[in-house]
N, C-alpha and C. Protein backbone atom coordinates (compact mmCIF):
# COMPACT_ATOMS: atom_id res chain seq x y z
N UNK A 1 -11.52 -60.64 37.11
CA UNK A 1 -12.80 -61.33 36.99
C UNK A 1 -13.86 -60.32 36.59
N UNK A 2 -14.62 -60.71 35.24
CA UNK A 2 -15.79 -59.79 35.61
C UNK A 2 -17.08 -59.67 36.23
N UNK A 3 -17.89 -58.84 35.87
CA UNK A 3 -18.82 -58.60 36.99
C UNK A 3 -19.99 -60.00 36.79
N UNK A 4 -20.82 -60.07 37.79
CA UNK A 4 -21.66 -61.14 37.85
C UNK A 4 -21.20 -62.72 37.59
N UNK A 5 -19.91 -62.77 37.04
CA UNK A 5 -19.70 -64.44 37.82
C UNK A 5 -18.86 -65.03 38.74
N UNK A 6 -19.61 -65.62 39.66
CA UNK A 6 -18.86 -66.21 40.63
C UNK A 6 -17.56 -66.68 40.78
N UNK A 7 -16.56 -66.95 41.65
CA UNK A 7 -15.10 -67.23 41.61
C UNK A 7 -15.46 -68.73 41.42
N UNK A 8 -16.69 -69.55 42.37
CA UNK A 8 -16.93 -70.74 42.29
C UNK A 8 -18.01 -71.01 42.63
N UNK A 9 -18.42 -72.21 42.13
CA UNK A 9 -19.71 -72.19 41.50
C UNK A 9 -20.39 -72.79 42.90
N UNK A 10 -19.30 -73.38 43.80
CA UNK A 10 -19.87 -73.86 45.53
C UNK A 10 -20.39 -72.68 46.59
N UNK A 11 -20.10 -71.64 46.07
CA UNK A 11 -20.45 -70.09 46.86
C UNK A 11 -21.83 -70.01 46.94
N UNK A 12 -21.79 -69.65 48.62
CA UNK A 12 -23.14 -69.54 49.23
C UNK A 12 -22.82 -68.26 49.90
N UNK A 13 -24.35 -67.27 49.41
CA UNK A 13 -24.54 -66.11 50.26
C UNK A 13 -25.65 -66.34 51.64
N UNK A 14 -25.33 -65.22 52.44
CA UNK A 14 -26.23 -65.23 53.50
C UNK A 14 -27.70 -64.69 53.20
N UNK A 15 -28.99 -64.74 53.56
CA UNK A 15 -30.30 -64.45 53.00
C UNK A 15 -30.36 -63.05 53.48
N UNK A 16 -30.30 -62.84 55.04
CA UNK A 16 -29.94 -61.48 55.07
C UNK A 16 -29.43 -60.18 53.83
N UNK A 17 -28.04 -60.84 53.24
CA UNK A 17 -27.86 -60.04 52.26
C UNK A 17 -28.60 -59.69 51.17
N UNK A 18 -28.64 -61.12 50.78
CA UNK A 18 -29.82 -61.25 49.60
C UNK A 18 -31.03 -60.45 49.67
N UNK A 19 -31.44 -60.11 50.59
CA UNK A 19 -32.66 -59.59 50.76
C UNK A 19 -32.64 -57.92 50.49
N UNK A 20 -30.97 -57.59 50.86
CA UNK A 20 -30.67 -56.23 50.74
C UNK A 20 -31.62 -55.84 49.01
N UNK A 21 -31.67 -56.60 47.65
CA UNK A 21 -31.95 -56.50 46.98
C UNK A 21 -33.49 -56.02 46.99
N UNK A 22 -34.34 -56.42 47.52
CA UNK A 22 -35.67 -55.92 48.00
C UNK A 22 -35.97 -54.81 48.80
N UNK A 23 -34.74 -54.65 49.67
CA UNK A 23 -34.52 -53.47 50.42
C UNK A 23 -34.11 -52.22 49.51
N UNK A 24 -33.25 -52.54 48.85
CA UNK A 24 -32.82 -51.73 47.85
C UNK A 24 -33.65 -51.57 46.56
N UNK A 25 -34.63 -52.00 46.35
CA UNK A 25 -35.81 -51.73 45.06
C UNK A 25 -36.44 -50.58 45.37
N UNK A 26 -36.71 -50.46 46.81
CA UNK A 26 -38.17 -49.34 47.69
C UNK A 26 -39.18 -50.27 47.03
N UNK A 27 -39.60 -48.98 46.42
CA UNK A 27 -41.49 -49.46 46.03
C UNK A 27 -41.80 -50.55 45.16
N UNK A 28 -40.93 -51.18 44.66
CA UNK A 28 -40.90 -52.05 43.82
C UNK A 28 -40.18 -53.70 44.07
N UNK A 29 -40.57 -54.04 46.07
CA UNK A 29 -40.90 -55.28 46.25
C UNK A 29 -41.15 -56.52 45.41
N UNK A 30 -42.08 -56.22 45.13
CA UNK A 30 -42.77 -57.26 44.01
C UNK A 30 -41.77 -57.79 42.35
N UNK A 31 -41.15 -56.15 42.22
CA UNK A 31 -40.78 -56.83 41.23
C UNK A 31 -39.22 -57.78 41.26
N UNK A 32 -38.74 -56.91 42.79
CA UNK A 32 -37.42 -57.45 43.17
C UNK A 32 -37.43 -59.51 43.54
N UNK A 33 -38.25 -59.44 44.12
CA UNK A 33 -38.92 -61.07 44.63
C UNK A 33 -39.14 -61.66 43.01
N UNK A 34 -39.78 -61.06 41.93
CA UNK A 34 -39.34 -61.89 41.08
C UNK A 34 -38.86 -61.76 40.21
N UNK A 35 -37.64 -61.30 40.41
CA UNK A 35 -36.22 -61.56 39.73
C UNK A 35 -35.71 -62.63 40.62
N UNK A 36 -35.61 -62.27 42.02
CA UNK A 36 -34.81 -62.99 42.45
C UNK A 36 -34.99 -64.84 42.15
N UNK A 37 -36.92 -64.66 42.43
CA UNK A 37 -37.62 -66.07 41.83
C UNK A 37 -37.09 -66.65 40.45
N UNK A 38 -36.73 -65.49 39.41
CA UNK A 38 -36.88 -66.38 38.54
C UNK A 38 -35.34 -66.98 38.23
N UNK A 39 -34.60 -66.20 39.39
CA UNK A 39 -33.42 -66.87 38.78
C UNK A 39 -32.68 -67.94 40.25
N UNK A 40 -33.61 -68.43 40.80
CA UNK A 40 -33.74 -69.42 41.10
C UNK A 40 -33.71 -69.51 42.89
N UNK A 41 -34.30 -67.74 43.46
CA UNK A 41 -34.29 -67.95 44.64
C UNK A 41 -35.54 -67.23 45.29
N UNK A 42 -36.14 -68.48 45.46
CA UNK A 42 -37.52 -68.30 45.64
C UNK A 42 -38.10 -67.75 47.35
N UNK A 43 -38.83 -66.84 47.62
CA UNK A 43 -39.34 -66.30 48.90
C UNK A 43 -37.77 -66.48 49.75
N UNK A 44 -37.07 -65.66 49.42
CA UNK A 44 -35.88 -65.47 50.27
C UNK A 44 -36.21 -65.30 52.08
N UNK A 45 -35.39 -65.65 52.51
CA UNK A 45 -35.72 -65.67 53.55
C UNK A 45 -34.51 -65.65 54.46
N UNK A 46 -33.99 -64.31 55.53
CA UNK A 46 -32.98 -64.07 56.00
C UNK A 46 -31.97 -64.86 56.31
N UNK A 47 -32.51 -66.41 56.91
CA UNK A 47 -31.34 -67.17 58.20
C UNK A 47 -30.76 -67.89 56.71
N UNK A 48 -31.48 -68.10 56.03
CA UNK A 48 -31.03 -69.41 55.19
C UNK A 48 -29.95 -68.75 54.06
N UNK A 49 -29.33 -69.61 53.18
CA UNK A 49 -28.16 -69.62 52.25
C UNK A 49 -28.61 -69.77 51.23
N UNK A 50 -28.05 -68.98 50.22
CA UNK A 50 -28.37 -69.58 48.68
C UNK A 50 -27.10 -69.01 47.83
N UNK A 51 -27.15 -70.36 46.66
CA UNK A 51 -26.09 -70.02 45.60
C UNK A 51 -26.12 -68.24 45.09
N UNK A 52 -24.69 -68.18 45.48
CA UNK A 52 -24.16 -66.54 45.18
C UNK A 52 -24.04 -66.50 43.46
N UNK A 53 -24.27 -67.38 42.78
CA UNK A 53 -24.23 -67.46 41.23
C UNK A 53 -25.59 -66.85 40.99
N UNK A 54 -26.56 -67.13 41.34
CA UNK A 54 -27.96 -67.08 41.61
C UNK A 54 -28.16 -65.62 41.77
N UNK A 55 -27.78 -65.24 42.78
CA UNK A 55 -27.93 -63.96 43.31
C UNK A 55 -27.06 -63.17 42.49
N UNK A 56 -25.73 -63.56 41.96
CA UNK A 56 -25.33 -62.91 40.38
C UNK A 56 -26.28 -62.37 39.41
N UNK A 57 -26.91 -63.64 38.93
CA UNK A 57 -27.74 -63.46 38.06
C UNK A 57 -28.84 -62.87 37.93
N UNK A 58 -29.63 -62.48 39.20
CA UNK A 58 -30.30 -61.51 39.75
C UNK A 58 -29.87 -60.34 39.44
N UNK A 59 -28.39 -59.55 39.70
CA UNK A 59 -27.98 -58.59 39.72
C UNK A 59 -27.67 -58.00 37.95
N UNK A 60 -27.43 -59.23 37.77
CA UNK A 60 -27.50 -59.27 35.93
C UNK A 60 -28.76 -58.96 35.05
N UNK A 61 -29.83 -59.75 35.50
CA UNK A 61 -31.02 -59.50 35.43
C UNK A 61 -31.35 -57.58 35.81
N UNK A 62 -31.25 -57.66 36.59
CA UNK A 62 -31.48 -55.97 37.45
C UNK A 62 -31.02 -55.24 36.74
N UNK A 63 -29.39 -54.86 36.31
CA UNK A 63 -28.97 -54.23 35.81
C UNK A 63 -29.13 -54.08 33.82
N UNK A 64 -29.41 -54.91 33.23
CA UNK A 64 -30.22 -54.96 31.90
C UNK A 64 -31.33 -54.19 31.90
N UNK A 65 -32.18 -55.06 33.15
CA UNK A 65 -33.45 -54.36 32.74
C UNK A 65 -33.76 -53.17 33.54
N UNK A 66 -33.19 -52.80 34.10
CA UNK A 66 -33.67 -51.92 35.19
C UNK A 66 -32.39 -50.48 35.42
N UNK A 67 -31.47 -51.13 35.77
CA UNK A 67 -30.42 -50.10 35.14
C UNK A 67 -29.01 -50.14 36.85
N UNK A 68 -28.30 -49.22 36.17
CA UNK A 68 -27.18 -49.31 37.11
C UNK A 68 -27.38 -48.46 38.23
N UNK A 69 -28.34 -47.78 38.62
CA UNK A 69 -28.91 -46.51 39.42
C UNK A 69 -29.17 -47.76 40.48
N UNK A 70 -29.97 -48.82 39.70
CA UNK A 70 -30.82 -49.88 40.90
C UNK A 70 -29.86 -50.74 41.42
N UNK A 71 -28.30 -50.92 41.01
CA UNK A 71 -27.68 -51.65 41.58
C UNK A 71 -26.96 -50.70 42.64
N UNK A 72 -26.64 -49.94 42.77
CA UNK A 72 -25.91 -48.65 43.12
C UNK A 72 -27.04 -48.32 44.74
N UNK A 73 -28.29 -48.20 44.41
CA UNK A 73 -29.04 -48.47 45.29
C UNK A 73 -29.59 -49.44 46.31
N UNK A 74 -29.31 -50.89 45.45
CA UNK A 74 -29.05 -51.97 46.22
C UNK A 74 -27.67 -52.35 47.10
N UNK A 75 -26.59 -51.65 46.74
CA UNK A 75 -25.15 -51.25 47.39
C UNK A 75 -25.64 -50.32 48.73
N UNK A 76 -26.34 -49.92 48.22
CA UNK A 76 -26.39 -48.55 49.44
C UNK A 76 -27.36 -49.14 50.90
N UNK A 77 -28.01 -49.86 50.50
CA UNK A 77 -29.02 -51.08 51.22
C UNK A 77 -28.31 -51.88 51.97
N UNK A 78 -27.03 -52.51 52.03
CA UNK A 78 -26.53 -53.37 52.45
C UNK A 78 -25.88 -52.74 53.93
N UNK A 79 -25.20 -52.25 54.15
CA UNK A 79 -24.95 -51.66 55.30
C UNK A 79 -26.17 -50.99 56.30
N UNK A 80 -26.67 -50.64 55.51
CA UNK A 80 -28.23 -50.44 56.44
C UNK A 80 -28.75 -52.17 56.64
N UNK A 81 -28.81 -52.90 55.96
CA UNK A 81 -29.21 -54.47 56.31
C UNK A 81 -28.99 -55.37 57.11
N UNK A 82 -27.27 -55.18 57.06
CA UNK A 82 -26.56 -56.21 58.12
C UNK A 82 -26.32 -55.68 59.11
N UNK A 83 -25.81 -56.21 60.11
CA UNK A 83 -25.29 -56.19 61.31
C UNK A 83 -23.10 -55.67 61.32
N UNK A 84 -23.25 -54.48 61.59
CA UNK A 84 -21.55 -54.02 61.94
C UNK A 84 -21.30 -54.51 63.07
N UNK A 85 -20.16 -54.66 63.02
CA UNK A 85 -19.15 -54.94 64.70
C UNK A 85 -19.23 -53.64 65.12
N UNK A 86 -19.20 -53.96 66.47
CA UNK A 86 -18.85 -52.78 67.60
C UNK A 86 -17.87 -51.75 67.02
N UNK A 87 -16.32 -52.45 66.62
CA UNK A 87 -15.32 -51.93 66.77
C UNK A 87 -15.16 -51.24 65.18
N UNK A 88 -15.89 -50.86 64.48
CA UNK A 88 -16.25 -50.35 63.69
C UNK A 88 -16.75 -48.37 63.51
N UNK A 89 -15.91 -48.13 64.24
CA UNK A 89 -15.97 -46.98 65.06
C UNK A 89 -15.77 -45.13 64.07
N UNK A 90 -14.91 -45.65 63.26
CA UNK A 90 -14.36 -44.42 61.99
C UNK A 90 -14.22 -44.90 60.85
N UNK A 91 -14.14 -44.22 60.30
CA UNK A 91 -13.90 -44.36 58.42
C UNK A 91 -13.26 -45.62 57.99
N UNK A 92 -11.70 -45.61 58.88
CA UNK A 92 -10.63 -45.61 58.54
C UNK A 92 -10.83 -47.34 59.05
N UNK A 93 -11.45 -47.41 60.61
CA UNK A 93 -11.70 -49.16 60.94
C UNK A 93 -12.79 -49.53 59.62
N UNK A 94 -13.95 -48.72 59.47
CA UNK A 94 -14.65 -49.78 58.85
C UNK A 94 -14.15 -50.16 57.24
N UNK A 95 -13.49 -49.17 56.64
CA UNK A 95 -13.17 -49.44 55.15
C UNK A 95 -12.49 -50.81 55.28
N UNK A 96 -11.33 -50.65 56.04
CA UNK A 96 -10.17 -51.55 56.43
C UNK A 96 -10.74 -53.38 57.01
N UNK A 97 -12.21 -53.48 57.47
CA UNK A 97 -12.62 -53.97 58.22
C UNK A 97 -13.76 -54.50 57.41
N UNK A 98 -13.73 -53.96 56.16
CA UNK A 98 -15.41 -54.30 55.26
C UNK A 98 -14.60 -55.69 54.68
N UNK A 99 -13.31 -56.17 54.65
CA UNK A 99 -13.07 -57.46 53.72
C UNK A 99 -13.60 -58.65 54.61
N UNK A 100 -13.36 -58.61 56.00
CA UNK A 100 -14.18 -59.32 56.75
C UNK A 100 -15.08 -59.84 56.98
N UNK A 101 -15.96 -58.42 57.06
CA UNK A 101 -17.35 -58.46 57.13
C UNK A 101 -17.93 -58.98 56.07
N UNK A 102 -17.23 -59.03 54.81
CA UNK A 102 -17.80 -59.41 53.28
C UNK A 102 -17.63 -61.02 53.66
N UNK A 103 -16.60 -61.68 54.09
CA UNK A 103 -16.23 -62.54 54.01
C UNK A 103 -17.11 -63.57 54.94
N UNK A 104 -17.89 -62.94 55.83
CA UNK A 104 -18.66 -63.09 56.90
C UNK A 104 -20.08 -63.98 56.74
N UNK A 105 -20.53 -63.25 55.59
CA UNK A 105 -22.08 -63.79 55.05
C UNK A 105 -21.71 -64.42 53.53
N UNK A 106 -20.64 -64.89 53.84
CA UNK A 106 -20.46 -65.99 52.54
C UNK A 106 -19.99 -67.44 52.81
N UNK A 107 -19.95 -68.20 52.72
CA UNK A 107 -19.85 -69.56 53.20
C UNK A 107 -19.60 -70.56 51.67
N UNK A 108 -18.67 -71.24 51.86
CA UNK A 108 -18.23 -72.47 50.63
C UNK A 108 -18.46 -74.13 51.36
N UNK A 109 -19.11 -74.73 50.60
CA UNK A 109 -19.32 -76.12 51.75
C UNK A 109 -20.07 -76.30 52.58
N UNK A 110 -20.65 -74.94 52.82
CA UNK A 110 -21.15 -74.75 54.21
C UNK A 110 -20.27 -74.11 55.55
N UNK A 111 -18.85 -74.24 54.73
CA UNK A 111 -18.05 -73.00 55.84
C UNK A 111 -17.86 -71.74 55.67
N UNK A 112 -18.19 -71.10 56.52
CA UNK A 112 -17.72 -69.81 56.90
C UNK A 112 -16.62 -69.41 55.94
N UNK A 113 -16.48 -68.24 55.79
CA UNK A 113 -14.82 -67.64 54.95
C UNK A 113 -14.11 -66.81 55.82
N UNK A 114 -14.82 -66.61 57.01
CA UNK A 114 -14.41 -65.88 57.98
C UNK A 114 -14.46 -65.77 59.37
N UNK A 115 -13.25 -66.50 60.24
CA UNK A 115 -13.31 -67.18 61.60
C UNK A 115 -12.89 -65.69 62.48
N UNK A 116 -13.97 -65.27 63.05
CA UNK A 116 -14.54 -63.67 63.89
C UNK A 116 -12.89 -64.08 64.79
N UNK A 117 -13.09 -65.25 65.87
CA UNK A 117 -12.39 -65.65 66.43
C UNK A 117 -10.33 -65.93 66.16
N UNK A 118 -10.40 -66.51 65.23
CA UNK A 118 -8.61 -66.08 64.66
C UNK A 118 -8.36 -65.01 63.73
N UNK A 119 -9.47 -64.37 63.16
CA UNK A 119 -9.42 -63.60 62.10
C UNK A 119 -8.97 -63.85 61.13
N UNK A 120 -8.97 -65.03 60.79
CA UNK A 120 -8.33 -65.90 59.69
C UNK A 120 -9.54 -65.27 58.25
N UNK A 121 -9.07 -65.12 57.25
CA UNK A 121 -10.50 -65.04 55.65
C UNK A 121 -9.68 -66.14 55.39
N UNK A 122 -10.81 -66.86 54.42
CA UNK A 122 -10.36 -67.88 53.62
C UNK A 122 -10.87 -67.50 52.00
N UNK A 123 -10.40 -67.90 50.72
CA UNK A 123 -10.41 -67.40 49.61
C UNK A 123 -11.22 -68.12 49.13
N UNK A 124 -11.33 -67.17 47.41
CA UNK A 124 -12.61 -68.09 46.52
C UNK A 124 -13.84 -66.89 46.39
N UNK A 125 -13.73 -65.61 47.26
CA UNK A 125 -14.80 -65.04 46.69
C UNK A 125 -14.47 -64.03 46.53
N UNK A 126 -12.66 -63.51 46.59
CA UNK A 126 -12.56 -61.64 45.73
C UNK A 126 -12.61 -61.23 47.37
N UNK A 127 -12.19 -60.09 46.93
CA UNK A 127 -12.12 -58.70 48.47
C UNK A 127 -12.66 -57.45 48.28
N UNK A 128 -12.66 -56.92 49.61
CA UNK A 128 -12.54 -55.44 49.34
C UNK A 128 -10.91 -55.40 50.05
N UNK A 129 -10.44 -54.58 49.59
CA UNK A 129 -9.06 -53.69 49.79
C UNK A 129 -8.88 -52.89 50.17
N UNK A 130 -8.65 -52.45 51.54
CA UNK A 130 -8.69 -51.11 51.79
C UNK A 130 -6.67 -50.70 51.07
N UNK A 131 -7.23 -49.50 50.90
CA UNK A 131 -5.48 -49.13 50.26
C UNK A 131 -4.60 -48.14 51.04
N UNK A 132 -5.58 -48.00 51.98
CA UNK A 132 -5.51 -46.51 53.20
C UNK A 132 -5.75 -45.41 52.95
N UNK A 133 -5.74 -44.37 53.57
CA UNK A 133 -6.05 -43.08 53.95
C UNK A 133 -4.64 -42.47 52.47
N UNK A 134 -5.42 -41.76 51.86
CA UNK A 134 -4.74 -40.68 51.03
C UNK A 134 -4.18 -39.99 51.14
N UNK A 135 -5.08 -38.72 52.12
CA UNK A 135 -5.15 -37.87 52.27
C UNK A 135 -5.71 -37.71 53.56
N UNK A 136 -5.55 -36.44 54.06
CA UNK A 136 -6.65 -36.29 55.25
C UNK A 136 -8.01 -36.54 55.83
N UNK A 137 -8.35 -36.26 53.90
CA UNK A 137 -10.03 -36.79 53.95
C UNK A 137 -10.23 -37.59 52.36
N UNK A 138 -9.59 -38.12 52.39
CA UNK A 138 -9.48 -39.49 50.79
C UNK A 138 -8.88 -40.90 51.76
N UNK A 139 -9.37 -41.54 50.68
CA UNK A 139 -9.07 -43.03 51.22
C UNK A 139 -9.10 -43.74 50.13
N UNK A 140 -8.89 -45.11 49.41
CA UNK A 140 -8.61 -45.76 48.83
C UNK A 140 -9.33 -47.24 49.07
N UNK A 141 -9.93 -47.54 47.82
CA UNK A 141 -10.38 -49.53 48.24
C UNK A 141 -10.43 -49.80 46.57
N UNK A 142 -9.88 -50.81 46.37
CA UNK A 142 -9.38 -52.03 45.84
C UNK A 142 -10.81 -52.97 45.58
N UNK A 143 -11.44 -53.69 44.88
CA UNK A 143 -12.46 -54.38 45.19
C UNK A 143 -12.21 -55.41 43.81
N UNK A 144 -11.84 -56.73 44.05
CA UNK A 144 -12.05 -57.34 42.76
C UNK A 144 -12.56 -59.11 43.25
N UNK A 145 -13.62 -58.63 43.60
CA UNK A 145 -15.04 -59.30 43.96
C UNK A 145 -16.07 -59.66 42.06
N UNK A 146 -16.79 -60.59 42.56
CA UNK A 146 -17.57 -60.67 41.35
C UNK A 146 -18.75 -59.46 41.56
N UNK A 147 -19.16 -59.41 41.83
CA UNK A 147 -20.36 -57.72 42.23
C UNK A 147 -20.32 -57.02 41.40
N UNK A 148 -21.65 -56.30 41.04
CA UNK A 148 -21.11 -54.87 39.68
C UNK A 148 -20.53 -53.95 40.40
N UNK A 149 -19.93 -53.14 40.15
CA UNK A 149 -19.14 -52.18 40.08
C UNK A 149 -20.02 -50.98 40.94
N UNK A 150 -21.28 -51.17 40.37
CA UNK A 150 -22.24 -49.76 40.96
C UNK A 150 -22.69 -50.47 42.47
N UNK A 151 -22.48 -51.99 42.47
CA UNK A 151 -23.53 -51.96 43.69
C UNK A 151 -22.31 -52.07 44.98
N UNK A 152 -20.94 -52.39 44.05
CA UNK A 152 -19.51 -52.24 45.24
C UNK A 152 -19.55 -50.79 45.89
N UNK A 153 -19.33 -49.69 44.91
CA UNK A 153 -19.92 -47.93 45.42
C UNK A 153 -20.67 -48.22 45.59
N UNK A 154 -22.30 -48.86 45.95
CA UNK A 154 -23.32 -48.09 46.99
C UNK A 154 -22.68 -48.82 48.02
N UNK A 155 -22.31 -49.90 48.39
CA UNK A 155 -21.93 -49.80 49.60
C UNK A 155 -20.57 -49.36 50.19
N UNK A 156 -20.19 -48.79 49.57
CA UNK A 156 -18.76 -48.40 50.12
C UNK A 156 -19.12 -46.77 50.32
N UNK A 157 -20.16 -45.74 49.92
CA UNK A 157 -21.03 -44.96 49.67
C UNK A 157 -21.48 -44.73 51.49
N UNK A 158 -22.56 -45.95 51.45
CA UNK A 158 -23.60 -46.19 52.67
C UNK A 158 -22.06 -45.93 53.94
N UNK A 159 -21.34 -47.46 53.31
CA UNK A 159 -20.65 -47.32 54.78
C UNK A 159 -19.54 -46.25 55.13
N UNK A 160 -18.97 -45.40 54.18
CA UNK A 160 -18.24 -44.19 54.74
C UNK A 160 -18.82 -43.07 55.33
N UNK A 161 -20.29 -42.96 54.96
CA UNK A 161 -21.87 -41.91 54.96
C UNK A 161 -21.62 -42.46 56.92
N UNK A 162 -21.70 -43.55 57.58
CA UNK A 162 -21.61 -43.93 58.64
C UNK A 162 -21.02 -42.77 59.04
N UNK A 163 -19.75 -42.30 59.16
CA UNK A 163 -18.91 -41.85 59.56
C UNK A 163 -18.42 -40.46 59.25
N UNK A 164 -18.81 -40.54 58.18
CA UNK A 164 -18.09 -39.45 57.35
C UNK A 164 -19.11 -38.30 56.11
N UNK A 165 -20.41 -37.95 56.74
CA UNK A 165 -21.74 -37.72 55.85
C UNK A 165 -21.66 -37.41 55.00
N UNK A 166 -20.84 -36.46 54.62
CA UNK A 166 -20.36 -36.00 53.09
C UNK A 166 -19.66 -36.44 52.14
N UNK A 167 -19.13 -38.19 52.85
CA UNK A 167 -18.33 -38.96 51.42
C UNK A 167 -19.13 -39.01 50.49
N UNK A 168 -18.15 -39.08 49.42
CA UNK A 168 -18.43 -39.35 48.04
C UNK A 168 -17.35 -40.32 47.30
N UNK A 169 -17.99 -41.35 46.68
CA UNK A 169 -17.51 -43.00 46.52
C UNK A 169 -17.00 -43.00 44.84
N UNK A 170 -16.23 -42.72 43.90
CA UNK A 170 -16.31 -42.44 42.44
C UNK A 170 -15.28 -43.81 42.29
N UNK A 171 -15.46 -44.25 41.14
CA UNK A 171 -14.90 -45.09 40.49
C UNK A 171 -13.90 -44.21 39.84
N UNK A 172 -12.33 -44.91 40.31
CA UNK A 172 -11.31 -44.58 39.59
C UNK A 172 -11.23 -44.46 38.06
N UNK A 173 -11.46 -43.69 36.98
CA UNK A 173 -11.75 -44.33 35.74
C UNK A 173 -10.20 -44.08 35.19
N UNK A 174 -8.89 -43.96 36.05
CA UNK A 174 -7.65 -43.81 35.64
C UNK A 174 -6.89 -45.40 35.39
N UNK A 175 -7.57 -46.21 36.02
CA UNK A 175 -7.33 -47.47 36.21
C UNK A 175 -8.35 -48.89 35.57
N UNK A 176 -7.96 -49.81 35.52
CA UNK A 176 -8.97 -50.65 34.49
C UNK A 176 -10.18 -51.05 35.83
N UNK A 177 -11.33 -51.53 35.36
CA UNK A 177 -12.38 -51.90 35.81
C UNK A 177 -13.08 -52.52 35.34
N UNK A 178 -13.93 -53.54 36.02
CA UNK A 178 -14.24 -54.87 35.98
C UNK A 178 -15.66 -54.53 35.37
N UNK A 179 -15.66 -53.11 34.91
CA UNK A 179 -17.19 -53.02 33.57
C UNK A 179 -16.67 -53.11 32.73
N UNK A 180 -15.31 -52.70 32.26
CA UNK A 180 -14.67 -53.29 31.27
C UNK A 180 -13.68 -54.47 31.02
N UNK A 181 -14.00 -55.46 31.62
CA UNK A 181 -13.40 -56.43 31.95
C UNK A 181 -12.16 -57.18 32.73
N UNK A 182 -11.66 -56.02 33.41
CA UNK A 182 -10.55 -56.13 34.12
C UNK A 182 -11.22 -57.35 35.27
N UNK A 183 -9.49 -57.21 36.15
CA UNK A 183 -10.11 -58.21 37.50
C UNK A 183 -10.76 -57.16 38.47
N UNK A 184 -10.56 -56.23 38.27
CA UNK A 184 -10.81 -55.26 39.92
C UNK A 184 -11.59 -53.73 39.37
N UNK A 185 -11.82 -53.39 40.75
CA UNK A 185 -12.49 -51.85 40.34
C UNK A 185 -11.58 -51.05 41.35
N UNK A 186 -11.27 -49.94 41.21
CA UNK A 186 -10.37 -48.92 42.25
C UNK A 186 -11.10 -47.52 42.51
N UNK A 187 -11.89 -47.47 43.54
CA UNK A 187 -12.86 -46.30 44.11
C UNK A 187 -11.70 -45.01 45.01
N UNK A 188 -12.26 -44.31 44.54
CA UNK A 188 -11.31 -42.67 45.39
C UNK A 188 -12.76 -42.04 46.48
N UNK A 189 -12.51 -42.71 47.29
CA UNK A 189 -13.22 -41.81 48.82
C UNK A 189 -13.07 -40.68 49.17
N UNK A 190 -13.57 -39.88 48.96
CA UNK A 190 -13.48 -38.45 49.88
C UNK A 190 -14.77 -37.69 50.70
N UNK A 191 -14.11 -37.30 51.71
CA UNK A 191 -15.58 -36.18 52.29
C UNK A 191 -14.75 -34.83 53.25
């Protein structure tokens, strides 16, 4: 799949996330609120839901005009935004533990994609992958989500930085990627 369109067109994000986008602008509030306005999500607002096509197109928008630095930065925003589980403790739980959490603030129908309680995901919006530990200090994730590519590394970036201060998040460029139209992107973790 490539980047910025949805698996389905019923996909609802959480506002919380959405908002990471404003979080992730800094000084440039104003101009993040209207992008997000003009592509059809007006005074965002944390509790509530809005079409994840929407918030695509935002990111589409962003990245044209503004560049891939600002999506990469809006990646890096998101883990500072939401809320982690407890048990989220090392590298190795949260990489392994981010398909969840992704799955968490997305909702189809109005359901959930992700029951905390059976640990059941349900499909329709892409993953992250953890692929495991490499190396001693490498790790591996899989991501073939609709998302750009830069804003999958900032948060895979932010959330190894949790744990691990000196990771560094690179896009596999040995393997195909979803800037060049593949289904997936393949990141090499190390710190």
């Amino acid at each position: 799949m490539t980047q910025f369109v949805a698996f389905r067109p019923d996909v609802e994000v959480y506002g919380a996330v959405v908002l990471s986008v404003v979080d992730g602008m800094g000084d440039f509030t104003s101009t993040a609120l209207k992008i997000l306005a003009q592509n059809g999500i007006k005074k965002p607002q944390p509790d509530q839901w809005y079409p994840q096509q929407s918030w695509l197109d935002a990111f589409k928008t962003i990245s044209s005009k503004i560049g891939q630095l600002t999506l990469f930065a809006i990646g890096k925003s998101i883990p500072e935004t939401v809320e982690w589980p407890p048990w989220m403790v090392d590298i190795e739980k949260a990489l392994s533990g981010l398909d969840a959490h992704y799955h968490l603030f997305h909702r189809i129908d109005g359901v959930p994609l992700f029951n905390p309680e059976t640990g059941q995901i349900s499909e329709g919006i892409g993953h992250y992958h953890f692929t495991g530990l490499t190396g001693p200090n490498s790790a591996g994730m899989v991501c073939d989500n609709p998302y750009p590519s830069e804003f999958d590394r900032g948060i895979l970036t932010t959330l190894s930085r949790r744990f691990q201060s000196r990771a560094e998040v690179k896009l596999d460029k040995s393997k195909p990627s979803r800037t060049d139209g593949a289904e997936s992107c393949t990141y090499i973790i190390t710190w």
